[in-house]
Protein backbone atom coordinates (compact mmCIF):
# COMPACT_ATOMS: atom_id res chain seq x y z
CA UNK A 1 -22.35 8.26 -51.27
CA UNK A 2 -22.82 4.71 -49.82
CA UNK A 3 -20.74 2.62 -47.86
CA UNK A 4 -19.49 -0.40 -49.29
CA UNK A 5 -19.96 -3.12 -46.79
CA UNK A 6 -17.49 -6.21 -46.44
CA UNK A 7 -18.00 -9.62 -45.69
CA UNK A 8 -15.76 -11.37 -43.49
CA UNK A 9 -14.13 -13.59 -46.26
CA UNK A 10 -13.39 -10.38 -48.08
CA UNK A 11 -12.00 -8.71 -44.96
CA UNK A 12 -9.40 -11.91 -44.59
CA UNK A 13 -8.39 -11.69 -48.33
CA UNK A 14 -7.33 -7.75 -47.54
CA UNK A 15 -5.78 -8.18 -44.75
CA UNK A 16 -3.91 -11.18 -45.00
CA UNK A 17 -5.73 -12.44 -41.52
CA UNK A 18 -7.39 -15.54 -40.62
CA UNK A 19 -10.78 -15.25 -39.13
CA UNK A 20 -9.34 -16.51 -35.70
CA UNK A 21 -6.98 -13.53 -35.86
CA UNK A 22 -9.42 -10.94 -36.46
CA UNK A 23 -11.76 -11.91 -33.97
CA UNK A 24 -8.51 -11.72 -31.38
CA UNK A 25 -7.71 -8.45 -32.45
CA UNK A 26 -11.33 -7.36 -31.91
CA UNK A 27 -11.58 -8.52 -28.42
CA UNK A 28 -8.26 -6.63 -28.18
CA UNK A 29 -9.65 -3.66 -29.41
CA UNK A 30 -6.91 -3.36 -31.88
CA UNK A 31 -9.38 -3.91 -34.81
CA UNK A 32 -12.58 -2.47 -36.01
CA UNK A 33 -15.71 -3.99 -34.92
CA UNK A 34 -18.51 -5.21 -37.69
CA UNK A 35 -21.67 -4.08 -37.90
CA UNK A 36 -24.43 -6.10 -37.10
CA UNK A 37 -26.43 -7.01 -40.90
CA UNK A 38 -28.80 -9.33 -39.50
CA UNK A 39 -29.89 -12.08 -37.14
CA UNK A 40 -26.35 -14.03 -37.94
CA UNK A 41 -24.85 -11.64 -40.31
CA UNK A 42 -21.99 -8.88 -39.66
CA UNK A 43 -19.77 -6.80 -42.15
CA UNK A 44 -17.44 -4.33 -41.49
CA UNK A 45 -17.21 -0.69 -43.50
CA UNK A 46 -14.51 -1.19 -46.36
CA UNK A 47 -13.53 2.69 -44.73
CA UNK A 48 -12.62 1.07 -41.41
CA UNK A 49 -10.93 -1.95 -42.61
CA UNK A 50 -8.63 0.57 -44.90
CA UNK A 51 -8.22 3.01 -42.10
CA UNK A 52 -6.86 0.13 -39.87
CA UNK A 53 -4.83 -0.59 -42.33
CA UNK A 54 -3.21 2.60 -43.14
CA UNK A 55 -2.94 2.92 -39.53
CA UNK A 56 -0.53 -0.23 -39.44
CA UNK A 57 3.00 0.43 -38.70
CA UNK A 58 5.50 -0.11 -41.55
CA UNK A 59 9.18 -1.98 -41.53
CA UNK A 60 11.66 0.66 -42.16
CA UNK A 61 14.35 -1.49 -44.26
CA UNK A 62 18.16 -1.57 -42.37
């Protein structure tokens, strides 16, 4: 089976994060890191960007 590789537009639109945001979180270390596609070019594993946000913690409602 392959992994399907995301762009980072595609990432945002998942996530509901701007690019700014991710890259925070990243230096953070409190989001996955891409992988490195080419010279200029990164993507991140669609299983990594779904395991982060599983991993998220959810509002209980009061």
């Amino acid at each position: 089976m392959t992994e399907t590789i995301l762009r980072r537009p595609d990432v945002e639109k998942r996530c509901g994060l701007s690019r700014s945001t991710i890259y925070q979180l990243m230096t953070e270390g409190r989001f996955p890191r891409p992988l490195k596609l080419g010279k200029r070019a990164v993507g991140w594993r669609e299983s990594d960007v779904a395991d982060w946000l599983e991993a998220l913690p959810t509002s209980e409602p009061t």
